[in-house]
Protein backbone atom coordinates (compact mmCIF):
# COMPACT_ATOMS: atom_id res chain seq x y z
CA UNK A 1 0.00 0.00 0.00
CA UNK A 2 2.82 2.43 0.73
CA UNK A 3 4.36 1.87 -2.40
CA UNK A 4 0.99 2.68 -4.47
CA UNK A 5 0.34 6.32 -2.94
CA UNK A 6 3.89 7.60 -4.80
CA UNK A 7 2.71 5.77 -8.33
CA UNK A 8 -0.81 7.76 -7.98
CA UNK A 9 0.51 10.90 -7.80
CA UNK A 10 2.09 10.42 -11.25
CA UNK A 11 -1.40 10.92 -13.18
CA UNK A 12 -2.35 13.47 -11.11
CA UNK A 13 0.56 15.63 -11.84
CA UNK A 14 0.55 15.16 -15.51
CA UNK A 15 -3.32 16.16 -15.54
CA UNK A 16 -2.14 19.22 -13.53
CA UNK A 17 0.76 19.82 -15.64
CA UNK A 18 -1.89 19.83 -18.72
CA UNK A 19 -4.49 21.71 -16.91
CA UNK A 20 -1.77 24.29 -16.52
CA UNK A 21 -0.59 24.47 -20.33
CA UNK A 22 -4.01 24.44 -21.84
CA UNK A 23 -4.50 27.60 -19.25
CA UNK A 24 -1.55 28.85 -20.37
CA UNK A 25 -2.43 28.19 -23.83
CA UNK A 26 -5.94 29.94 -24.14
CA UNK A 27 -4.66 32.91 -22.35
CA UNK A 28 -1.77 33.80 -24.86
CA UNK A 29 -4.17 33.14 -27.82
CA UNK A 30 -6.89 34.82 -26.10
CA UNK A 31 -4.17 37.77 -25.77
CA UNK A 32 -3.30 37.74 -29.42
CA UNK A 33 -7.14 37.84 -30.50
CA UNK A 34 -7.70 40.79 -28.47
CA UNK A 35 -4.84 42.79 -29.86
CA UNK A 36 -6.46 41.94 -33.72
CA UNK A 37 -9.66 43.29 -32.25
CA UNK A 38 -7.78 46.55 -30.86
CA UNK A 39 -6.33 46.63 -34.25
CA UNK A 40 -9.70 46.64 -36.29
CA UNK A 41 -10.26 49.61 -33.75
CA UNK A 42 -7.61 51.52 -33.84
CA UNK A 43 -7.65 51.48 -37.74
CA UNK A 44 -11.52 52.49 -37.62
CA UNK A 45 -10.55 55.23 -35.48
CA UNK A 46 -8.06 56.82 -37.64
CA UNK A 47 -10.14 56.62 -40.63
CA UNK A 48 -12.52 58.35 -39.14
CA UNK A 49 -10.54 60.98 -37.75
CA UNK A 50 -8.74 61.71 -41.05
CA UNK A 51 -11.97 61.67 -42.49
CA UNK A 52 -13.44 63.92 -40.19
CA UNK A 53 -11.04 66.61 -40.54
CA UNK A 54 -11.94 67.16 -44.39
CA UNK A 55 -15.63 67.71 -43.86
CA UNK A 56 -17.03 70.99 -43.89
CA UNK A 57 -16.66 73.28 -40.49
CA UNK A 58 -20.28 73.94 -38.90
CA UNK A 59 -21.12 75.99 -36.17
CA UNK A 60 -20.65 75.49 -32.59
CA UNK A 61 -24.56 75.15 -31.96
CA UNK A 62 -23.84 72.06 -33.93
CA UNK A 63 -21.52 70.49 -32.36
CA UNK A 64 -23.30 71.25 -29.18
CA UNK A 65 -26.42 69.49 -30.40
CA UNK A 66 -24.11 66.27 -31.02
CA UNK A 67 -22.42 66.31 -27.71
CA UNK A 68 -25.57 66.65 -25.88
CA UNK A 69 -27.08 63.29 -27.77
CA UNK A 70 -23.72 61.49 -27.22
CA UNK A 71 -22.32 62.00 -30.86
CA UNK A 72 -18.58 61.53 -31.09
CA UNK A 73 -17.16 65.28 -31.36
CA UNK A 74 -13.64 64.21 -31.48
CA UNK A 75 -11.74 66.07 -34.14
CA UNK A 76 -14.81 67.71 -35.92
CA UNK A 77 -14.25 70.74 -38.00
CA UNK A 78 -15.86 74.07 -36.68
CA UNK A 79 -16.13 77.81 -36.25
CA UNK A 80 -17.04 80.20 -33.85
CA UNK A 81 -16.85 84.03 -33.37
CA UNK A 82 -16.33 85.69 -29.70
CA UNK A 83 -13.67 87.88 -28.08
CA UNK A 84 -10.30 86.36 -26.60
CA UNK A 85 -10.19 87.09 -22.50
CA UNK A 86 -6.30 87.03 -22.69
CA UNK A 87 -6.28 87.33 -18.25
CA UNK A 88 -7.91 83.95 -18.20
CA UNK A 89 -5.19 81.68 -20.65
CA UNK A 90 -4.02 78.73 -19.00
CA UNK A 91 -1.03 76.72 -19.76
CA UNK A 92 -0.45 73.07 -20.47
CA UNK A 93 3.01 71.60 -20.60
CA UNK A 94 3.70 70.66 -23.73
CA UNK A 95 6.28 69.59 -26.90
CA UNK A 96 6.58 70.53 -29.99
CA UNK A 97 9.00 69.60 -32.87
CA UNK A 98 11.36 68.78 -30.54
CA UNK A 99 10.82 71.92 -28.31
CA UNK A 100 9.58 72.03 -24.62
CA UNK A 101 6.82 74.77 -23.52
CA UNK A 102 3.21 75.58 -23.25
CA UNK A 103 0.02 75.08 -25.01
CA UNK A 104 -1.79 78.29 -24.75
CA UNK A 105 -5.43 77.70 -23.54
CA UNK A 106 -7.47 81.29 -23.64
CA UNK A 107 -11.17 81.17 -22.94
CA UNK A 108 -13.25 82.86 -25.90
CA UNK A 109 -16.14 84.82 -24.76
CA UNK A 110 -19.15 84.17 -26.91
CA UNK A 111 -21.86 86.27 -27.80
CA UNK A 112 -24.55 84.51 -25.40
CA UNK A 113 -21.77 85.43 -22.38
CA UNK A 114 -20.56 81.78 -21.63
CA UNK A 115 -17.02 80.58 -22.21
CA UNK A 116 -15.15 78.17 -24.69
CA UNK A 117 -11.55 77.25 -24.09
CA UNK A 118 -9.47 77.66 -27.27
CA UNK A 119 -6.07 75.68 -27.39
CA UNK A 120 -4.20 78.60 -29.74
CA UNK A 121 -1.34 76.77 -30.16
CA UNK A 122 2.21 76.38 -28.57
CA UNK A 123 4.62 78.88 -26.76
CA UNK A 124 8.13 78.03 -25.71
CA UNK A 125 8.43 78.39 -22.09
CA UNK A 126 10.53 81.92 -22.03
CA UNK A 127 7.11 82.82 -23.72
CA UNK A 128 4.90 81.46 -21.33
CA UNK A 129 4.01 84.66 -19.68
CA UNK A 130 1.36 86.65 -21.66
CA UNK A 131 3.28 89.81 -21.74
CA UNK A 132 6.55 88.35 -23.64
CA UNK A 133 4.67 87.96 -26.51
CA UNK A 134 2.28 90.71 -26.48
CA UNK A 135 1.48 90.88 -30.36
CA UNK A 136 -0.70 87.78 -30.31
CA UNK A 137 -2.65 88.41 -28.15
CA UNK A 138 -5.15 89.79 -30.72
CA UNK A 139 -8.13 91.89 -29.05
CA UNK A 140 -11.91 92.47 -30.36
CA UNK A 141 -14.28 90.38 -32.14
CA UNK A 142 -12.51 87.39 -33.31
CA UNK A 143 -13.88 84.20 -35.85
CA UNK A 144 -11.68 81.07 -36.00
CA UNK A 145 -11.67 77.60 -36.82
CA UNK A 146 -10.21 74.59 -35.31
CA UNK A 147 -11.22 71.57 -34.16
CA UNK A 148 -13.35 70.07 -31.60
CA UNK A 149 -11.90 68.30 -28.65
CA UNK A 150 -13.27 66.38 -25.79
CA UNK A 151 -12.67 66.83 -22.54
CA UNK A 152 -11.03 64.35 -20.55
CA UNK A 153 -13.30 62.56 -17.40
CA UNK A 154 -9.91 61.78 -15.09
CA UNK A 155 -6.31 61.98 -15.11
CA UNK A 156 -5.01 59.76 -17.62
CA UNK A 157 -2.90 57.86 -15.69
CA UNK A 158 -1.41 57.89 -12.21
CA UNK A 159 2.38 58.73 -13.36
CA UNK A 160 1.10 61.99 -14.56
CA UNK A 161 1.53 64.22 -12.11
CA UNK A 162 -1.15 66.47 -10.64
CA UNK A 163 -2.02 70.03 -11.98
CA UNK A 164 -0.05 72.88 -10.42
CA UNK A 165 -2.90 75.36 -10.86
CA UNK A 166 -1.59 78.06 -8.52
CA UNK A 167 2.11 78.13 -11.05
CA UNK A 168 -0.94 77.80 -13.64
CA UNK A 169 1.03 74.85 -15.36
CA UNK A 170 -0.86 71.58 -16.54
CA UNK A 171 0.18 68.70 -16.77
CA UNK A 172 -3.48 66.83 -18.39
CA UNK A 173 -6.22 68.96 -19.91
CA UNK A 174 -8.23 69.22 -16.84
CA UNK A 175 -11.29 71.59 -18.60
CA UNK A 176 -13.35 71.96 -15.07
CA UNK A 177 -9.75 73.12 -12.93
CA UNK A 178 -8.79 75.54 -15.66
CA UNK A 179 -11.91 77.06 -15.54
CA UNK A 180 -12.53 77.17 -11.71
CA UNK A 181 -8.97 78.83 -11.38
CA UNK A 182 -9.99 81.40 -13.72
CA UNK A 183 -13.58 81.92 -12.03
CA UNK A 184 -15.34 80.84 -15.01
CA UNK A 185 -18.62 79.35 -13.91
CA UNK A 186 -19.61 75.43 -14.93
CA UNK A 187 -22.70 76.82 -15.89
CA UNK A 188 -20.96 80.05 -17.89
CA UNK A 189 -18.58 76.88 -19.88
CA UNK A 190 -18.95 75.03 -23.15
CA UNK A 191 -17.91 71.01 -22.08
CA UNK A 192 -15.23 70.99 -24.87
CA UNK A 193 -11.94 72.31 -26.21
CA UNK A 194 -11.18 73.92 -29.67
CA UNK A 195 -8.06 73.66 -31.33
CA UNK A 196 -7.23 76.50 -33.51
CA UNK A 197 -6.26 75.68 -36.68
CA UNK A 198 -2.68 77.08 -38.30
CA UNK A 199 -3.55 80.56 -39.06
CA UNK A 200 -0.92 82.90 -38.29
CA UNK A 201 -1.03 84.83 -34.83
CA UNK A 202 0.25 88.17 -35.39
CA UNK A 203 3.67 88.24 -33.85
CA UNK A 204 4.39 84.38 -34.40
CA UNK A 205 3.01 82.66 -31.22
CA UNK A 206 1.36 80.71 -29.91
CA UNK A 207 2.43 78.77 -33.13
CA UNK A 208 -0.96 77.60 -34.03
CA UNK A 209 -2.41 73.68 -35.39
CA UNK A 210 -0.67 71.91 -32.84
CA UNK A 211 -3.36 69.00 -32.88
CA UNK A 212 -1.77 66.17 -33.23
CA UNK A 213 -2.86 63.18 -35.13
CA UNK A 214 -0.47 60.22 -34.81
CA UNK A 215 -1.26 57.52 -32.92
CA UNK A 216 0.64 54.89 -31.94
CA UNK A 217 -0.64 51.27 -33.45
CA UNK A 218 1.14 48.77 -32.55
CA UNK A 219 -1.07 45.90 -32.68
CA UNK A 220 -0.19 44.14 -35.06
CA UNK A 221 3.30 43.48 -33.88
CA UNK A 222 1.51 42.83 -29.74
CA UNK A 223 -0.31 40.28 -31.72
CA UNK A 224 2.04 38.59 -33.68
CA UNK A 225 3.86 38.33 -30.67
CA UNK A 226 1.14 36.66 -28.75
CA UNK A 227 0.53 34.62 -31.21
CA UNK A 228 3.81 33.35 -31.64
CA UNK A 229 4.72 32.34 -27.96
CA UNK A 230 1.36 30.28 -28.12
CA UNK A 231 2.59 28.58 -31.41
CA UNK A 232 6.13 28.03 -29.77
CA UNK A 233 4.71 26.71 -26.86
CA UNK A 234 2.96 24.34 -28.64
CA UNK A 235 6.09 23.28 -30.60
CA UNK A 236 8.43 22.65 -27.49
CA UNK A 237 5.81 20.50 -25.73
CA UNK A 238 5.24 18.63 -28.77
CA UNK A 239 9.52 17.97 -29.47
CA UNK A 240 9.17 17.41 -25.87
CA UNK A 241 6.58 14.59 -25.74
CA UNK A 242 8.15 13.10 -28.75
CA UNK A 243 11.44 12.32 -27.08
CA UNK A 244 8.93 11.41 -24.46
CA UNK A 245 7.76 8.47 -26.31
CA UNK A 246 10.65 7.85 -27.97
């Protein structure tokens, strides 16, 4: 009887040893599938947006109307006419071709008296200060274009660290803080950003169209790679039952 206990375990840990790979197995092709999904996705979403920004511009009425019934916004040409409250402009750290500084974010007052924060493009940071670069910052009546941009519902991810609103220096696009720490109202605030397209601001800053549109898509490779662990898993067990039974 004592000897039999030692034999029975045998079975037991070859089911568990196959219990384990199959696991194993499913989850790395189960991995691999989901990265093809995210692939069909991200592809979808980049058509769209570089089909978006071709359309027509429409008013900002309109793109209200879609935001309120839970249309995608994201990246959809508009216009809109108000006066720049240059006091108010908030600053969000920032690169761009290869330079560090600021996006310029300056709250447009619209006709109806409510507020819409317009991203006017990039400053280096010995320009961060409104009065170093004085000639853009264009007074009176003003009608621009850009694009619309949705606000963001939490900070993107713990590493990034938290807004320094009293240095007025952002580090995510936190629409609600900017406005409350430049006394603008929730009920006196459009629920979206506009990015201003390229036109020229007099004096050469904020360098406008700083949207960016590349996205990294790197699915494909995540996938392959998924997919070929699972397919060398599967060819070391088999070399390794075959000497097995050999």
């Amino acid at each position: 009887m004592a000897e039999a206990q030692p034999r029975a375990r045998g079975p037991v840990r070859k089911i568990l040893a196959a219990l384990v790979w199959v696991a194993a197995l499913a989850t790395l092709l189960s991995l691999g599938t989901w990265q093809v999904q995210r692939l069909a996705w991200k592809e979808k979403l980049l058509a769209d947006i570089s089909e978006r920004r071709t359309e027509e511009p429409v008013t900002l009425e309109a793109i209200e109307a879609m935001e309120r019934t839970g249309g995608d916004i994201e990246y959809r040409p508009l216009s809109v006419t108000g006066t720049f409250d240059h006091d108010k402009e908030r600053h969000f750290l920032a690169t761009w071709n290869g330079q560090s500084g600021y996006h310029v974010y300056t709250p447009l007052l619209l006709a109806d008296g409510r507020y819409v924060f317009i991203n006017r493009g990039f400053a280096p940071f010995e320009k961060k200060e409104a009065r170093t670069r004085g000639e853009g910052q264009i007074a009176g009546g003003q009608t621009l274009s850009g694009l619309a941009r949705e606000k963001l519902d939490g900070k993107p991810s713990s590493l990034v660290p938290d807004n320094d609103i009293s240095k007025n220096v952002f580090y995510w696009k936190d629409l609600d803080a900017m406005a409350a720490s430049t006394g603008i109202a929730p009920a006196n605030l459009v629920p979206f950003f506009i990015d201003a397209d390229s036109a020229t601001n007099p004096g050469g800053l904020p360098v406008g169209g700083v949207t960016q549109f590349e996205m990294p898509n790197n699915h494909l490779q995540y996938a392959l790679t998924w997919y070929g662990l699972a397919l060398a898993m599967v060819g070391v067990s088999g070399v390794y039952i075959w000497r097995a039974r050999r």
